[in-house]
Protein backbone atom coordinates (compact mmCIF):
# COMPACT_ATOMS: atom_id res chain seq x y z
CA UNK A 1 37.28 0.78 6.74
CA UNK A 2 40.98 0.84 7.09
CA UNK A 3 41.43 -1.09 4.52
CA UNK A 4 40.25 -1.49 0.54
CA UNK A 5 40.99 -3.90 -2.59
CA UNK A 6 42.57 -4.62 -4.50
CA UNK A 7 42.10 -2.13 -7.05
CA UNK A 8 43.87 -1.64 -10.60
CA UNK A 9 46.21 1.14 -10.10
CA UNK A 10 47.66 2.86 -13.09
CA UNK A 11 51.14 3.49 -11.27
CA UNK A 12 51.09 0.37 -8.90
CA UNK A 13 49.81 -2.82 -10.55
CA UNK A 14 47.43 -4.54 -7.85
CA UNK A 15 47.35 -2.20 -5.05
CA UNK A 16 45.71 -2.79 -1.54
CA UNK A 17 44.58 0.77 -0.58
CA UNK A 18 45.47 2.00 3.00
CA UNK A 19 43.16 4.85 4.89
CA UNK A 20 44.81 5.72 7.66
CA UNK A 21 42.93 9.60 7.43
CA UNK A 22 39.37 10.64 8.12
CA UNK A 23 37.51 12.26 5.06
CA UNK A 24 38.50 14.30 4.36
CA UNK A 25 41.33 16.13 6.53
CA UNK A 26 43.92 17.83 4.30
CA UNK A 27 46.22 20.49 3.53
CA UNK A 28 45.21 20.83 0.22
CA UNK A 29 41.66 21.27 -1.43
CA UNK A 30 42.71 20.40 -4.61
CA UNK A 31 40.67 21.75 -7.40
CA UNK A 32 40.36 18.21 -8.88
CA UNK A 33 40.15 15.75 -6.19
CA UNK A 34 38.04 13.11 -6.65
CA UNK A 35 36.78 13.20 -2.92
CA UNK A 36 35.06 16.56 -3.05
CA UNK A 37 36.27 19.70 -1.70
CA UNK A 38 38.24 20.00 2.29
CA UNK A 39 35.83 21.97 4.19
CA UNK A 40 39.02 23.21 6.61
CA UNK A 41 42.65 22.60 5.60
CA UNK A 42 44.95 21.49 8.06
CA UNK A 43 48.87 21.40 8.75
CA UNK A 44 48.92 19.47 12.02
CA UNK A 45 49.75 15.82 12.35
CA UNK A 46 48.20 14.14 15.39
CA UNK A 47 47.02 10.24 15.47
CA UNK A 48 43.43 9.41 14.09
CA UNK A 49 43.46 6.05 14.72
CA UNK A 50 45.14 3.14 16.99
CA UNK A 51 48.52 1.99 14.65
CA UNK A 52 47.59 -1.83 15.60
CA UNK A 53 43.79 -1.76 14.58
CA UNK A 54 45.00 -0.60 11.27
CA UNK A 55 47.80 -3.23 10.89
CA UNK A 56 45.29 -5.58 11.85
CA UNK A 57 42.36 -4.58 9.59
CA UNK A 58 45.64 -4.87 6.46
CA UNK A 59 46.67 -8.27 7.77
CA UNK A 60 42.97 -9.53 7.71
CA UNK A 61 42.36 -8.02 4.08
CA UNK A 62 45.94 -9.51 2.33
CA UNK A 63 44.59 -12.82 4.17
CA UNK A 64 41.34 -12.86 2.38
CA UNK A 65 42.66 -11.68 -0.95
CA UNK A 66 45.85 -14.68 -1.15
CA UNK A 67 42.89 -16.98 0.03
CA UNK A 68 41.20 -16.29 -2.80
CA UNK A 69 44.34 -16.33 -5.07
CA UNK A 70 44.44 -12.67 -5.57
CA UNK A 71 47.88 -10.62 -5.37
CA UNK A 72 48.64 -7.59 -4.42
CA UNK A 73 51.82 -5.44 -5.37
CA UNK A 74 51.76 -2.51 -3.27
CA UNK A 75 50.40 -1.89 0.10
CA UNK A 76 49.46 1.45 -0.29
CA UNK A 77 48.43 4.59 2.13
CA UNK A 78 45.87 6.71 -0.24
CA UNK A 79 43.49 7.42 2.85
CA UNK A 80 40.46 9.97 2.31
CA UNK A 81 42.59 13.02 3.25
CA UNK A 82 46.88 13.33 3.03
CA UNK A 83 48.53 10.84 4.77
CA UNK A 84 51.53 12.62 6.24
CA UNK A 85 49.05 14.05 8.50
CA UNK A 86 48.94 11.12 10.53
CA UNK A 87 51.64 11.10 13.76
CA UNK A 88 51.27 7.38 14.10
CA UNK A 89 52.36 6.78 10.23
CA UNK A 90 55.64 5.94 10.83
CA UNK A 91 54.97 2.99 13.64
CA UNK A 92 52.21 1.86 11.31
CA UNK A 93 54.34 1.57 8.35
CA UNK A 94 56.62 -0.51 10.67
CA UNK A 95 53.76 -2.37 11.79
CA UNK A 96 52.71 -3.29 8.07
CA UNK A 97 56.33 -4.21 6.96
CA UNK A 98 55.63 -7.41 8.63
CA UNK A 99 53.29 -8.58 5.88
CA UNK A 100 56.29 -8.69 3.64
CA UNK A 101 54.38 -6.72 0.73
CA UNK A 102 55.93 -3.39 -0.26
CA UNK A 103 54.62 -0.42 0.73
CA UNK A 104 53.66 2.53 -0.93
CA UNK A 105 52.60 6.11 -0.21
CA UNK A 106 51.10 8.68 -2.34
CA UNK A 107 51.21 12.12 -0.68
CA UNK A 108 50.69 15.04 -1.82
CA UNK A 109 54.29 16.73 -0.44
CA UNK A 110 53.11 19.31 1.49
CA UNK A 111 55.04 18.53 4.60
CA UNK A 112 57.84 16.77 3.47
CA UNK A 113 60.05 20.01 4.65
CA UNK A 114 59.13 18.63 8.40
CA UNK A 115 61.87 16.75 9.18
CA UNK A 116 59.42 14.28 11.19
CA UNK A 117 57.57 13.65 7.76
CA UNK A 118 60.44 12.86 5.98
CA UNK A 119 61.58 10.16 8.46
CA UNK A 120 58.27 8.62 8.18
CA UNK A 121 58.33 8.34 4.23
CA UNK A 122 61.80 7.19 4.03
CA UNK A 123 60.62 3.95 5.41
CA UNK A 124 57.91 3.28 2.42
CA UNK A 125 59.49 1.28 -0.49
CA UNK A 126 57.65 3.79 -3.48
CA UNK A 127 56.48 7.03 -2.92
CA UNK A 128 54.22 9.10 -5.25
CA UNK A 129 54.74 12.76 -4.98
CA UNK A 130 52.04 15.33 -6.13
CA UNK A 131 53.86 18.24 -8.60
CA UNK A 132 51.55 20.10 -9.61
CA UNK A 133 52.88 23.33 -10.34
CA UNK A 134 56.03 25.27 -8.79
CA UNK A 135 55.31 28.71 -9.02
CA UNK A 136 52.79 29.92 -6.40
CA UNK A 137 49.95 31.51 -8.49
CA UNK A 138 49.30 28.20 -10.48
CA UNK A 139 49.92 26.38 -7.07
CA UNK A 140 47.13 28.04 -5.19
CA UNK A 141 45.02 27.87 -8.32
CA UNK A 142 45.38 23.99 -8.90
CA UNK A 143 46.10 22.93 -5.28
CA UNK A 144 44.53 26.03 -2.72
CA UNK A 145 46.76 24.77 0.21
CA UNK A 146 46.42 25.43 4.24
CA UNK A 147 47.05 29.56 4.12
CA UNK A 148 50.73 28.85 6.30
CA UNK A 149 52.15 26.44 3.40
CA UNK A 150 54.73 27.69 0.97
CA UNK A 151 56.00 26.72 -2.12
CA UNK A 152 59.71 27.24 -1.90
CA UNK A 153 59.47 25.86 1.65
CA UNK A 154 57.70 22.23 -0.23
CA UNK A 155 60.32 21.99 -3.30
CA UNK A 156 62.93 22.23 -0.89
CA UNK A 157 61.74 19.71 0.95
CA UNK A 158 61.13 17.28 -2.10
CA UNK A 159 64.47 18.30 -3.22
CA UNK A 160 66.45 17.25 0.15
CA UNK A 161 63.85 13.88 0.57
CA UNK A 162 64.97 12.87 -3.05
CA UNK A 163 68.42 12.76 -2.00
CA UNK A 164 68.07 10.81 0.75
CA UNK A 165 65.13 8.21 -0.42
CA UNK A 166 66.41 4.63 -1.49
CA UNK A 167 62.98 3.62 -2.87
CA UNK A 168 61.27 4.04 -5.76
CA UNK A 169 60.42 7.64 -6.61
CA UNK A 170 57.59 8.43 -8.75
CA UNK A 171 55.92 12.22 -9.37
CA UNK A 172 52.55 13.30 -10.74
CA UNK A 173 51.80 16.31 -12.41
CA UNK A 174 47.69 16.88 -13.09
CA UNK A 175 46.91 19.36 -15.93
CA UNK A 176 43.85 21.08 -15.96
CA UNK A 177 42.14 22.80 -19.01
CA UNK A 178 41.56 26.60 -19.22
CA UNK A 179 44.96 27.18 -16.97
CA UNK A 180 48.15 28.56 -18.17
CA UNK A 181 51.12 26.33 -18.58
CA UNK A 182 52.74 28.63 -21.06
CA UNK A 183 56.15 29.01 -18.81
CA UNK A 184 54.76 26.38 -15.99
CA UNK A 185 55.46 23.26 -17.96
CA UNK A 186 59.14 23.90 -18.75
CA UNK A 187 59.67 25.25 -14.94
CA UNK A 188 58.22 21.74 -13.81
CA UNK A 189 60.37 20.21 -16.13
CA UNK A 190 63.73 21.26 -14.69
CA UNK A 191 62.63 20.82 -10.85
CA UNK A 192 61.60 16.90 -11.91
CA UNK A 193 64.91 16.86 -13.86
CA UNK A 194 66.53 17.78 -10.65
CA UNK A 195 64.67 15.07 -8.65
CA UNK A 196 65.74 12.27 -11.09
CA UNK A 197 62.48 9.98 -10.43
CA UNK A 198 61.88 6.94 -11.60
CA UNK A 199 58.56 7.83 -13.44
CA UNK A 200 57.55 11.37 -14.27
CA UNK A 201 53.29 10.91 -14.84
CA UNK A 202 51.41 13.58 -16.68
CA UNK A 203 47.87 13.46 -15.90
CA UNK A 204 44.11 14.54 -16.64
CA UNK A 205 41.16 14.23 -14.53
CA UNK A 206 39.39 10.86 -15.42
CA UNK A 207 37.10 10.80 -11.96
CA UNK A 208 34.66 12.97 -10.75
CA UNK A 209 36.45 16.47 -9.34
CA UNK A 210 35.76 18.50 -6.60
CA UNK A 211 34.87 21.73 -8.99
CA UNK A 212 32.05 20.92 -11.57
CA UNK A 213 34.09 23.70 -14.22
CA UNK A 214 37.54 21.07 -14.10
CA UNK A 215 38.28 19.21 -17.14
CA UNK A 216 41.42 17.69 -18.58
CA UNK A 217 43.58 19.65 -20.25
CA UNK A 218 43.72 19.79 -24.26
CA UNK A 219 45.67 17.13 -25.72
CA UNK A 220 48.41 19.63 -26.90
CA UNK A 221 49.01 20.58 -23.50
CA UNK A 222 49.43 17.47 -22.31
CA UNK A 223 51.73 16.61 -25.41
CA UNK A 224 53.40 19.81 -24.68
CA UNK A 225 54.19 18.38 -21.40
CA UNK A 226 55.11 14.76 -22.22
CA UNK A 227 57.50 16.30 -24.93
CA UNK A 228 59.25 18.60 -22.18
CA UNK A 229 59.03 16.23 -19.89
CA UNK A 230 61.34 13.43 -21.64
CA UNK A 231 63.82 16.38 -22.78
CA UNK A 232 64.87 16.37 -19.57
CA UNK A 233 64.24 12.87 -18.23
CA UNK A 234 64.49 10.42 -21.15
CA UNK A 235 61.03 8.59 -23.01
CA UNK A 236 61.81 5.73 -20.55
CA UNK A 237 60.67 8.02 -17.44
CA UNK A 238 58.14 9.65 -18.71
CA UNK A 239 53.97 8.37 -19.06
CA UNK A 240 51.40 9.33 -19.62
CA UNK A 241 47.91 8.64 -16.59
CA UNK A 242 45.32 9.93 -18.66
CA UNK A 243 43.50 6.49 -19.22
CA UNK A 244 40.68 4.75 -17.42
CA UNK A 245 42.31 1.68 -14.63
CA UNK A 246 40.57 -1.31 -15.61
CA UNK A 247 37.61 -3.37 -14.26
CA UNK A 248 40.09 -5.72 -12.37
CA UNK A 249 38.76 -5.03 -9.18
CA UNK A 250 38.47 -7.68 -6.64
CA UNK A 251 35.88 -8.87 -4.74
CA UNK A 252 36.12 -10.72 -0.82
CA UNK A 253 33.08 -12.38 -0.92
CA UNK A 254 30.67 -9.63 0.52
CA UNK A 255 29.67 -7.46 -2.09
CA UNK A 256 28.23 -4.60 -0.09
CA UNK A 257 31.65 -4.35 2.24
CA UNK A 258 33.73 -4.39 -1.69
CA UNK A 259 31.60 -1.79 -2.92
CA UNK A 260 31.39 0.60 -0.32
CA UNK A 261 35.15 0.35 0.55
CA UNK A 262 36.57 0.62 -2.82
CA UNK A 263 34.15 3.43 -3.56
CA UNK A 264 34.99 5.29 -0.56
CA UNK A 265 38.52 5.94 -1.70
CA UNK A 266 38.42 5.13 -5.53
CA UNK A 267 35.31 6.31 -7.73
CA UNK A 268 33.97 3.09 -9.61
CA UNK A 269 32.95 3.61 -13.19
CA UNK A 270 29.85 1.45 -14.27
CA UNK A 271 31.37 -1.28 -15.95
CA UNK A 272 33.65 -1.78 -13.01
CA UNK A 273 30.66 -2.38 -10.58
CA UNK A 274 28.59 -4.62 -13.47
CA UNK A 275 31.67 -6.91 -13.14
CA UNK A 276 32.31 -6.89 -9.56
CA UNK A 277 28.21 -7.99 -9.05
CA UNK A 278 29.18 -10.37 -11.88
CA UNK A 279 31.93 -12.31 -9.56
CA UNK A 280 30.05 -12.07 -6.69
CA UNK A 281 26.85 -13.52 -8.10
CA UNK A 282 25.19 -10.30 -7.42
CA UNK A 283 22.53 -8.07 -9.49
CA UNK A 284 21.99 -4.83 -9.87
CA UNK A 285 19.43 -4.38 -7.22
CA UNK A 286 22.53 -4.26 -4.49
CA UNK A 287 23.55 -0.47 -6.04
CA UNK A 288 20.01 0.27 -6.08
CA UNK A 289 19.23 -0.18 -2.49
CA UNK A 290 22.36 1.72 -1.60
CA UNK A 291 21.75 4.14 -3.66
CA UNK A 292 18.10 4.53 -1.95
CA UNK A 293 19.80 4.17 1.51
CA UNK A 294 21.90 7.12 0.06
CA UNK A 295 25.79 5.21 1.07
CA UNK A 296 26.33 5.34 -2.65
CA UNK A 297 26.13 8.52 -5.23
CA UNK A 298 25.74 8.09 -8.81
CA UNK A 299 27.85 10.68 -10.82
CA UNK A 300 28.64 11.60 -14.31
CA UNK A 301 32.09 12.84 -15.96
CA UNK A 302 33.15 12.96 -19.76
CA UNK A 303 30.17 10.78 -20.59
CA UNK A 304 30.65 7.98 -17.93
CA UNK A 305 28.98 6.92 -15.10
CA UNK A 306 30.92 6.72 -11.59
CA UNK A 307 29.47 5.09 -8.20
CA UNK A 308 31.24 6.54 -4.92
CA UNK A 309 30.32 6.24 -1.21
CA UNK A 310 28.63 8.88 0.04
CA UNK A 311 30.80 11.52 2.34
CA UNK A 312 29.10 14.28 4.30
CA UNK A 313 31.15 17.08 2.56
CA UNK A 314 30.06 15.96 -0.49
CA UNK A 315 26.87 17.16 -2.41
């Protein structure tokens, strides 16, 4: 399914997701991610899928949605593996401007020292940058990257791509607990302060991760960082993600297609689903069966329940 949503985004309003990546090919296996661990990193872009089949599968979805008097803010590429991967992302991003909705990438920066890479993302109207850490023992902790990735070689390339971008710039830094931030959170500080974006986010976990052990970070860590943060930025560019999204999902009409497609890229907490059935005159007995037919897996996290599709690196 190349295409997913709406679904309440914390940094994006109403955002259409985008999955222009097979799950789940990356250059990261981040510690956290709520897709389950990448069995083999990768660094090479090639083309997954046909540029057109995707633009059509977006144009068909934003149809359905403004039929039904939905709206959508952001377009947004946040496929089931790093989208920068993709060869054909630039002509597809071209493709999609047609629709005349911006369009948004969240990446996870890894390549943006390829010149190619950085082309590609200059044409997106917001891009959402994954800062982690910037010194390379916390960075393999946190983000255990393709073995030919390096750090200097990625904040140099976020450094040049932030001088050049004319969209909206937004970074987000997730903070785990047990990890050591002592001099990390003031190093992080100055790079972002050096980037100038238009939102700094400091983040927790609050979906399943890809190591049982993660948890969010202690609340004065992430005060720490909020604090340190705005020093160098200002209050105004500086939030907080450490909250659940909202139940404002939105449905097309076939429940089964909503649930599987949201769920394949966005982990649905329990409420969300009991209110998605709700709107599409549904019952419970839809998760059940695909929950039997094992295309959904129940999971639990800090007390809650979470429904996501079934992927065949995950157990």
């Amino acid at each position: 399914m190349f295409a997913f949503g709406p679904v309440p985004s914390r940094r994006l309003g109403k955002s259409l997701g985008i999955n222009n990546i097979p799950a789940k090919v990356c250059s990261y296996s981040c510690i956290y991610c709520q897709l389950g661990r990448t069995l083999k990193t990768s660094v090479e872009r090639r083309g997954f899928y046909d540029p057109e089949r995707i633009f059509e599968a977006v144009r068909k979805k934003v149809e359905e949605v403004e039929r039904r008097g939905g709206k959508m803010d952001y377009l947004t590429f946040v496929p089931d593996g790093e989208p920068t991967l993709d060869s054909n992302l630039g002509v597809e991003i071209e493709l999609i401007k047609q629709i005349k909705i911006p369009i948004a990438i969240l990446t996870n920066a890894s390549l943006l020292w390829r010149r190619d890479v950085k082309a590609d993302l200059l044409k997106a109207d917001l891009v959402s940058l994954k800062i982690d850490a910037v010194t390379e023992g916390l960075w393999k902790r946190i983000n255990r990257p393709h073995k030919s990735l390096r750090i200097a070689e990625i904040l140099d390339g976020i450094s040049e791509f932030s001088k050049e971008f004319k969209g909206r710039l937004i970074t987000e830094t997730m903070l785990i607990d047990g990890l050591d931030y002592t001099i990390e959170i003031e190093k992080i500080a100055e790079f972002l302060s050096r980037l100038g974006p238009y939102k700094a986010y400091v983040a927790v976990p609050t979906r399943p991760p890809a190591e049982r052990w993660v948890k969010p970070a202690r609340e004065d860590v992430v005060n720490e960082a909020f604090q340190t943060f705005s020093e160098r930025l200002g209050d105004e560019r500086v939030e907080y993600l450490i909250g659940y999204e909202g139940n404002a999902f939105s449905s097309t009409g076939d429940v089964v297609e909503d649930l599987l497609s949201i769920t394949s890229v966005h982990p649905m907490r329990e409420e969300g689903v009991k209110e998605l059935l709700v709107r599409a005159d549904a019952d419970w007995s839809v998760v059940k069966r695909l929950l039997d037919e094992e295309k959904l897996v129940e999971l639990e996290y800090e007390g809650y329940k979470y429904y996501m599709k079934k992927l065949p690196d995950r157990t």
